[in-house]
Every structure is written in structure tokens, then in C-alpha cells.
Protein backbone atom coordinates (compact mmCIF):
# COMPACT_ATOMS: atom_id res chain seq x y z
CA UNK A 1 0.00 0.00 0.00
CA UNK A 2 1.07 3.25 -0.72
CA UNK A 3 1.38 6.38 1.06
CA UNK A 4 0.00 9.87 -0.20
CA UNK A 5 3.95 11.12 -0.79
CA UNK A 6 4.65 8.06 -3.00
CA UNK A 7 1.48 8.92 -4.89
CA UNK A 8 2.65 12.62 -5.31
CA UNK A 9 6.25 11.75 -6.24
CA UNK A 10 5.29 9.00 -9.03
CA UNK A 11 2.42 11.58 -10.76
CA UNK A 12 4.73 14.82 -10.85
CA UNK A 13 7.59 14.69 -13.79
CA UNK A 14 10.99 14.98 -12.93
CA UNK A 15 12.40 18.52 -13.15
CA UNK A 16 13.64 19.99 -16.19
CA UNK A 17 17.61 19.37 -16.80
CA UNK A 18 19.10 22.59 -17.64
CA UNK A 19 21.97 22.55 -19.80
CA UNK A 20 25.01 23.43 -17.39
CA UNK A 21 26.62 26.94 -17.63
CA UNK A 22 29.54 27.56 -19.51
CA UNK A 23 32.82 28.18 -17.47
CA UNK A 24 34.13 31.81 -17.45
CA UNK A 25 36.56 32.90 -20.07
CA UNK A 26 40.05 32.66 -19.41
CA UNK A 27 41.51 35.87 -18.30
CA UNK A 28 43.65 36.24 -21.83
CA UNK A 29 40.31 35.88 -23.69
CA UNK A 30 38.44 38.68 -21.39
CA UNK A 31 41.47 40.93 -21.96
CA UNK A 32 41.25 40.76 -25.90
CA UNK A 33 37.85 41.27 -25.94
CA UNK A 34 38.40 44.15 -23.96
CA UNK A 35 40.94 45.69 -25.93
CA UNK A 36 38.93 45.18 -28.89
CA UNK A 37 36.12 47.36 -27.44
CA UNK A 38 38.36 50.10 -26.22
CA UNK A 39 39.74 50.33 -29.96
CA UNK A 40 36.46 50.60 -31.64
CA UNK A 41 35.88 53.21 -29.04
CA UNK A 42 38.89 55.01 -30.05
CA UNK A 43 38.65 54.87 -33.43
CA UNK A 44 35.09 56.71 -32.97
CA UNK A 45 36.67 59.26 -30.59
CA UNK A 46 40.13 60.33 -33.30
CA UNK A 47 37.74 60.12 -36.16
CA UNK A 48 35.03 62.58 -34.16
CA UNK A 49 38.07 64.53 -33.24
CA UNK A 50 39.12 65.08 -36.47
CA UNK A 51 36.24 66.14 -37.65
CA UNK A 52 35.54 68.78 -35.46
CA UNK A 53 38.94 69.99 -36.56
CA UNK A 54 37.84 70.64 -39.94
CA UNK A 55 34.96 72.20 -38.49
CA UNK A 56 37.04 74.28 -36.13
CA UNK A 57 39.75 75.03 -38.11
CA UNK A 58 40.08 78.53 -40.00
CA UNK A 59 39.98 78.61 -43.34
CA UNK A 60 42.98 78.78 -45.71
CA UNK A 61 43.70 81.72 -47.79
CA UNK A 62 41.90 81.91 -51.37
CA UNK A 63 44.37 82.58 -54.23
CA UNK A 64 43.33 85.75 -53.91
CA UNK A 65 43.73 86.89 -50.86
CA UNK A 66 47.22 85.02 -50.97
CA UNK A 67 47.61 87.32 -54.17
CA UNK A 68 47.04 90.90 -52.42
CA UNK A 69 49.21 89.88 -49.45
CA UNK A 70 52.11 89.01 -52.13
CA UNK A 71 51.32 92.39 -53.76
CA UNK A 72 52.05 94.43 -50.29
CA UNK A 73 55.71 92.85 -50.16
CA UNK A 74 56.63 91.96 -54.22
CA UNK A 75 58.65 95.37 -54.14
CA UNK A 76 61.06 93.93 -51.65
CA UNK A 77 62.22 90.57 -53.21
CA UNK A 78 61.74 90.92 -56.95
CA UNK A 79 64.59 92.00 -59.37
CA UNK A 80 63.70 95.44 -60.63
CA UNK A 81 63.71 94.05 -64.10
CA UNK A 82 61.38 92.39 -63.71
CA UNK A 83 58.88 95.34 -62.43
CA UNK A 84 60.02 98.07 -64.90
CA UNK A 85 61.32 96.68 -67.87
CA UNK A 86 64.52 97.87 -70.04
CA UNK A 87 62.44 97.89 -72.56
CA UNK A 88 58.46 98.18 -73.77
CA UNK A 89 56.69 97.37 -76.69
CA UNK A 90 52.77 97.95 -77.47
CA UNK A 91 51.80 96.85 -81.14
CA UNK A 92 48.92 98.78 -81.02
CA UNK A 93 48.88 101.53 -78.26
CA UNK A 94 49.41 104.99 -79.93
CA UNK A 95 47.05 107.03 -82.05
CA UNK A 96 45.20 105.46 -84.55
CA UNK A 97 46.92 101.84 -83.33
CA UNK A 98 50.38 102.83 -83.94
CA UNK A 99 53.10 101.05 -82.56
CA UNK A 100 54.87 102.30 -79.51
CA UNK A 101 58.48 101.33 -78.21
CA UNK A 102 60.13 102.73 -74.98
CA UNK A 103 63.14 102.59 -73.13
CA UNK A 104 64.14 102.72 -69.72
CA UNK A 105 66.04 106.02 -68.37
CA UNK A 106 66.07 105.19 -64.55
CA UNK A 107 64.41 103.88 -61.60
CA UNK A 108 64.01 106.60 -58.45
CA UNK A 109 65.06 104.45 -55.26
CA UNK A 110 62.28 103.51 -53.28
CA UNK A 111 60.57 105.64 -50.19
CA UNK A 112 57.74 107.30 -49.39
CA UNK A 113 54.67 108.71 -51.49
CA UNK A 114 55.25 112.50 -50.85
CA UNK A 115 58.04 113.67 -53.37
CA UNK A 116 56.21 111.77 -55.95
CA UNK A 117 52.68 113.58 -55.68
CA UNK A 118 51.58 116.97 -55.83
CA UNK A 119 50.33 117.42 -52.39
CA UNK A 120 46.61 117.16 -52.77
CA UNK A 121 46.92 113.95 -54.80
CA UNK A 122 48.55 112.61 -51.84
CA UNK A 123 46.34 113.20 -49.14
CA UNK A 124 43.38 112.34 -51.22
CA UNK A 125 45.23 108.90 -51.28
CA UNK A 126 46.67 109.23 -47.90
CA UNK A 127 43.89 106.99 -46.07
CA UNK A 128 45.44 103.91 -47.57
CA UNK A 129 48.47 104.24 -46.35
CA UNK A 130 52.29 104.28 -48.24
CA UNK A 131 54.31 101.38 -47.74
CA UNK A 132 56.40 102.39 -50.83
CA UNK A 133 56.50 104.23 -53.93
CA UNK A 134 58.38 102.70 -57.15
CA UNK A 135 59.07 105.12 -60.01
CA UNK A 136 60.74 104.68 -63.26
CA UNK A 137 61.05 106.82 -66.34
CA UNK A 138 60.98 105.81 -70.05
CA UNK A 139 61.51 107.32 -73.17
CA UNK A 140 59.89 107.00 -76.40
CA UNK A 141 61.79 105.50 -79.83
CA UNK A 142 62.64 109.09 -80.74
CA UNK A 143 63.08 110.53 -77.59
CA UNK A 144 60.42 113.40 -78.22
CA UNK A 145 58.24 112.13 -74.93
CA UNK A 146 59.40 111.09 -71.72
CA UNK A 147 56.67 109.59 -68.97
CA UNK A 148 57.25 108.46 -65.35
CA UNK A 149 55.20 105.78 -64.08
CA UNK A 150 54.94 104.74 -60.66
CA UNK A 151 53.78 101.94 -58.78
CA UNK A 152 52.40 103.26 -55.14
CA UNK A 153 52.52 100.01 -52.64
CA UNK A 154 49.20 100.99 -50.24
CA UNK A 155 49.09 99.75 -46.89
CA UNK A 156 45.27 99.09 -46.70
CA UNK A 157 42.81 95.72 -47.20
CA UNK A 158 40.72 95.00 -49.75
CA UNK A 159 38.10 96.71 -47.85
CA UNK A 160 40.16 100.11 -47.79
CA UNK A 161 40.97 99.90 -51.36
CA UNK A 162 37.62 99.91 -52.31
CA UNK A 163 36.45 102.95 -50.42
CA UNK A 164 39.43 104.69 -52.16
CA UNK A 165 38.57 103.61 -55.71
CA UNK A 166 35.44 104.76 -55.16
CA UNK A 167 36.55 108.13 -53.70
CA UNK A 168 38.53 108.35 -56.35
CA UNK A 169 35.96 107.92 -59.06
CA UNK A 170 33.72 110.15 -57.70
CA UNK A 171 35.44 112.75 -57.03
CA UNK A 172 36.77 112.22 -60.90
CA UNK A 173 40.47 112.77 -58.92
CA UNK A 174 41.79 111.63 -62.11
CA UNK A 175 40.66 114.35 -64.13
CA UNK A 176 42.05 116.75 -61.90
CA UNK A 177 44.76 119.66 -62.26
CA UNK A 178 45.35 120.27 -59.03
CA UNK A 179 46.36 116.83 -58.21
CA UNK A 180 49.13 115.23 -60.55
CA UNK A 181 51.82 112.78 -60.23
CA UNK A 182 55.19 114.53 -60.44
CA UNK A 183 57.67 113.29 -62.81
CA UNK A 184 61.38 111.52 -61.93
CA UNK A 185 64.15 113.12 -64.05
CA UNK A 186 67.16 110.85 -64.22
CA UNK A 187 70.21 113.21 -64.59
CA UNK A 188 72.02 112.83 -67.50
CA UNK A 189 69.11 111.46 -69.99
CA UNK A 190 66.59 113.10 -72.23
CA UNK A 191 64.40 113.37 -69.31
CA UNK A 192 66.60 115.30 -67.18
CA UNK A 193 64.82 118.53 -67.85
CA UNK A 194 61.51 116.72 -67.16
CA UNK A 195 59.62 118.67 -64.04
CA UNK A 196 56.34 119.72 -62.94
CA UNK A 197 56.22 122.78 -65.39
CA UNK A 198 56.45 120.12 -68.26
CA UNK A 199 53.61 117.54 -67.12
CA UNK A 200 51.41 117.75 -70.13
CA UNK A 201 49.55 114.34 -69.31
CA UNK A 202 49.00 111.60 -66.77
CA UNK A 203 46.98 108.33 -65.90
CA UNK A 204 45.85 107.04 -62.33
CA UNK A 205 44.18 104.26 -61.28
CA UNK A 206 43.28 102.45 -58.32
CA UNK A 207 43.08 98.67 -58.49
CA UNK A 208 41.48 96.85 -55.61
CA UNK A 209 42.17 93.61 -55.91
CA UNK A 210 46.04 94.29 -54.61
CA UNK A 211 47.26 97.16 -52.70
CA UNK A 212 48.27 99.14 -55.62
CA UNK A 213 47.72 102.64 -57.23
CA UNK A 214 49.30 102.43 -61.19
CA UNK A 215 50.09 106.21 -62.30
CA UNK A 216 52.07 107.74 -64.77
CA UNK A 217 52.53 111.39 -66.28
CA UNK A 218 54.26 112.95 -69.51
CA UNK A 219 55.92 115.54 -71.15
CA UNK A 220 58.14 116.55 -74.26
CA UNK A 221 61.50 116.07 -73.54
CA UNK A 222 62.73 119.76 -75.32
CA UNK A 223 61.95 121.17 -71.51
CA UNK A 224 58.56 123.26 -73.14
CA UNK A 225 56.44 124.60 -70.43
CA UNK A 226 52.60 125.76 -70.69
CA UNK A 227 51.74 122.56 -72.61
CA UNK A 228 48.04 123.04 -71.25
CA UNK A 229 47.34 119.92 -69.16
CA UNK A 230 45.16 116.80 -70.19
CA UNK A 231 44.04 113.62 -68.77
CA UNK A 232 45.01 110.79 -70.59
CA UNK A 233 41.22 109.49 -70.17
CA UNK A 234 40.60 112.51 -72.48
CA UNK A 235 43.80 112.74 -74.88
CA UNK A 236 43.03 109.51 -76.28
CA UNK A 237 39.40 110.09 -77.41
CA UNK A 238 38.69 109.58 -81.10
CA UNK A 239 37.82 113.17 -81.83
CA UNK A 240 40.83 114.95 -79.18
CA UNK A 241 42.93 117.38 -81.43
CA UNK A 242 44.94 118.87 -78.63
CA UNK A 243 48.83 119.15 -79.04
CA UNK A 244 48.77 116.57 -76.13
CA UNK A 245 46.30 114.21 -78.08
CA UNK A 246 48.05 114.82 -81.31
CA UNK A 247 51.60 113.96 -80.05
CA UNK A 248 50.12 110.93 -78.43
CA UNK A 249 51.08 111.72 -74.84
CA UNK A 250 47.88 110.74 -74.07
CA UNK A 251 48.51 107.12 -75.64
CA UNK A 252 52.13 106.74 -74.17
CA UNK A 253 50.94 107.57 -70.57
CA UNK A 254 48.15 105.19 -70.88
CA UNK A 255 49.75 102.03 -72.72
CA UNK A 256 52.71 102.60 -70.47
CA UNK A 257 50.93 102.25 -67.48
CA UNK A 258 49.25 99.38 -68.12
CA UNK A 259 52.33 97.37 -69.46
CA UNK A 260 53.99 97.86 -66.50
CA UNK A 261 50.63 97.09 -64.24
CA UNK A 262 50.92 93.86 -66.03
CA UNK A 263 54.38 93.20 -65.30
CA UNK A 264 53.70 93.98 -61.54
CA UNK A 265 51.03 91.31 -61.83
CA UNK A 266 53.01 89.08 -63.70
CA UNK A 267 55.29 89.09 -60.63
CA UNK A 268 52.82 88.58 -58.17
CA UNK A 269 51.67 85.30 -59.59
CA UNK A 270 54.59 83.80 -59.75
């Protein structure tokens, strides 16, 4: 006969048998495993690191921005050849598209922007600053004209030489009498005779994309005085019959100018 607990026991199933736990790792394989996760984890934090730095980081100079900071400094480094040279030629840049040859007479040494401006000229320009003025004077093939040009180094941003270009245009400052560039007169050359009383034309203009003002003015090279005075902007219209027009001073102060704007720029991208 059987008890009540041997009737229990035989009706209720065994218990389930549960698979047996694995043993823990071995302390070499916890250690890998935890390396592994601390590389992932710095991989994540260099790459998010570097990342931010690009985000962080200031931006690098455009070409031209590098450019007009080359254009503050070119005077100091480059071979004065190379910004006035010995010699100019313009196939088409005198009345009617004549051809136009000059040569060099001299360079003025380098300084400041006051013996090479009549005074009003330079304070109009004055609120860009002078870091140097460059002058050189040329002759023509037949050593009737002789023009200075000069290349004035400003000390402004791009900013500044806006506001002066556009001071400058509105105030039509190249147009006026009062305020010329004055010539350089190497001794000892056809040009040597060439001084404020024989300015009979000039060209200025103000470039804002470097520091730089580009002017030149001319004269006969005989010494005449009371040439009456002319813009260049003027002497080379179509219709101008003044004696400046006519003798193409006009032409030479213009196509001189901008030949040796282009050899300043030249420079400056190299």
C-alpha cells in the first residue's frame, strides 16, 4: 500500500535538466575582448576629433587673398627688371593703333609717397596708407616724350581699397589739375629737364584687388612749359585734337601704365 507522498512523487515529472553553464573565459580571452572594445571606441573618438577639426579650423587663404598679401611685399624681393622693364613694346597703343616702343632712363630708389605727388593727390590717397612708392622713367623711340610711371605700394585691405577707388571715381580725382603725379628726371638722360612745369599728361588708377595705385605722367622732352594739361582718359578720345592728343602723350601715358601694371602682376603670380 502506498502512502500519499509516494502517490505525489510517481504523478509529478521529474524537473527539467538545464543545460550546465559555460565556465568563465580565461583571463587572456576577457582581456582581448576588452581591448577590442576600447579600440572601436577610439577609433570613434580620433575620427570625431578630427572632424571637429575641420569644423574648427580657419579657413585657408583663397588665391586671392594670398595674391594681395604678395602684392604688399613683391617690391622687396623681386629683381627690378622684372617690375620696370629695359624695354616696352605695345603693337597697337598709340594714335590710330600705332606702334609704340620705350626705353628705360632710370628707376628713383624707393621711399615714401610724398616727393612723388603733388600734395593734394597725396592726401586724397593718404587713407590707404604708403608702404612704398616705385618710379621709373621711359623714353619714347625718338626721344620726343618722356613719362614716369609709378607703382604706389598701399598699406590698406581689400576693404580700404575699395572705399578709395570709389573716392577716387567720384570725385573724378583723375581728371584733376590740381592733383598730378610729379615726374622723376634721371640726370644725364633726355628726361633730365623733365619737371612739374612740363607735365602735359598723366593716368591714375586704383586697383582693388592688390594694394596698388598704377600712375604715370608725360611731357616733351625739349623742356617746353605751358603745354596746357590733359588727362590721358581725355587725350586719347577719337575726336581729341589737342597738341597733347596729337603727339600721343595721351597714348604713351596710358599704354605705359598698363604694361607695367601687367608686369607687376606678372610678378605677383609667380
Amino acid at each position: 500500500m502506498t502512502t500519499e507522498a509516494e502517490r505525489v512523487r510517481t504523478v509529478m515529472p521529474p524537473p527539467p535538466a538545464y543545460p550546465p553553464s559555460p565556465p568563465p573565459a580565461p583571463p587572456a580571452r576577457r582581456s582581448a575582448a576588452a581591448a577590442a572594445v576600447c579600440a572601436v571606441l577610439g577609433l570613434g573618438l580620433v575620427a570625431g576629433a578630427a572632424v571637429g577639426g575641420r569644423l574648427t579650423a580657419p579657413p585657408s587663404r583663397t588665391a586671392a587673398e594670398a595674391a594681395y598679401e604678395r602684392g604688399g611685399t613683391l617690391w622687396s624681393d623681386v629683381p627690378v627688371d622684372e617690375l620696370f622693364p629695359r624695354t616696352v613694346h605695345a603693337p597697337d597703343a598709340g594714335p590710330g593703333g600705332a606702334s609704340r616702343d620705350w626705353t628705360r632712363l632710370g628707376v628713383a630708389p624707393d621711399g615714401d609717397c610724398a616727393p612723388g605727388l603733388d600734395p593734394a593727390l597725396a592726401a586724397a590717397l593718404r587713407p590707404a596708407g604708403c608702404r612704398r612708392l616705385l618710379r621709373a622713367t621711359y623714353a619714347d623711340a625718338t626721344s620726343t616724350t618722356v613719362t614716369t610711371v609709378g607703382l604706389l605700394i598701399t598699406g590698406t585691405d581689400r576693404a580700404g581699397m575699395r572705399a578709395l577707388r570709389s573716392r577716387v571715381a567720384a570725385g573724378r580725382l583723375d581728371t584733376r589739375t590740381d592733383m598730378l603725379p610729379r615726374p622723376y628726371a634721371p640726370p644725364g638722360t633726355v628726361a633730365d629737364r623733365f619737371g612739374d612745369a612740363q607735365r602735359a599728361s598723366w593716368w591714375l588708377a586704383v586697383r582693388d584687388d592688390l594694394p596698388l595705385v598704377v600712375w604715370s605722367v608725360t611731357g616733351f622732352a625739349d623742356g617746353r612749359t605751358g603745354t596746357p594739361l590733359q588727362p590721358a582718359a581725355r587725350a586719347v578720345a577719337p575726336d581729341a585734337a589737342s597738341d597733347v592728343a596729337q603727339a600721343g602723350l595721351g597714348h604713351d601715358a596710358r599704354a605705359l601704365a598698363a604694361r607695367i601694371e601687367s608686369a607687376f602682376r606678372a610678378a605677383v603670380r609667380r
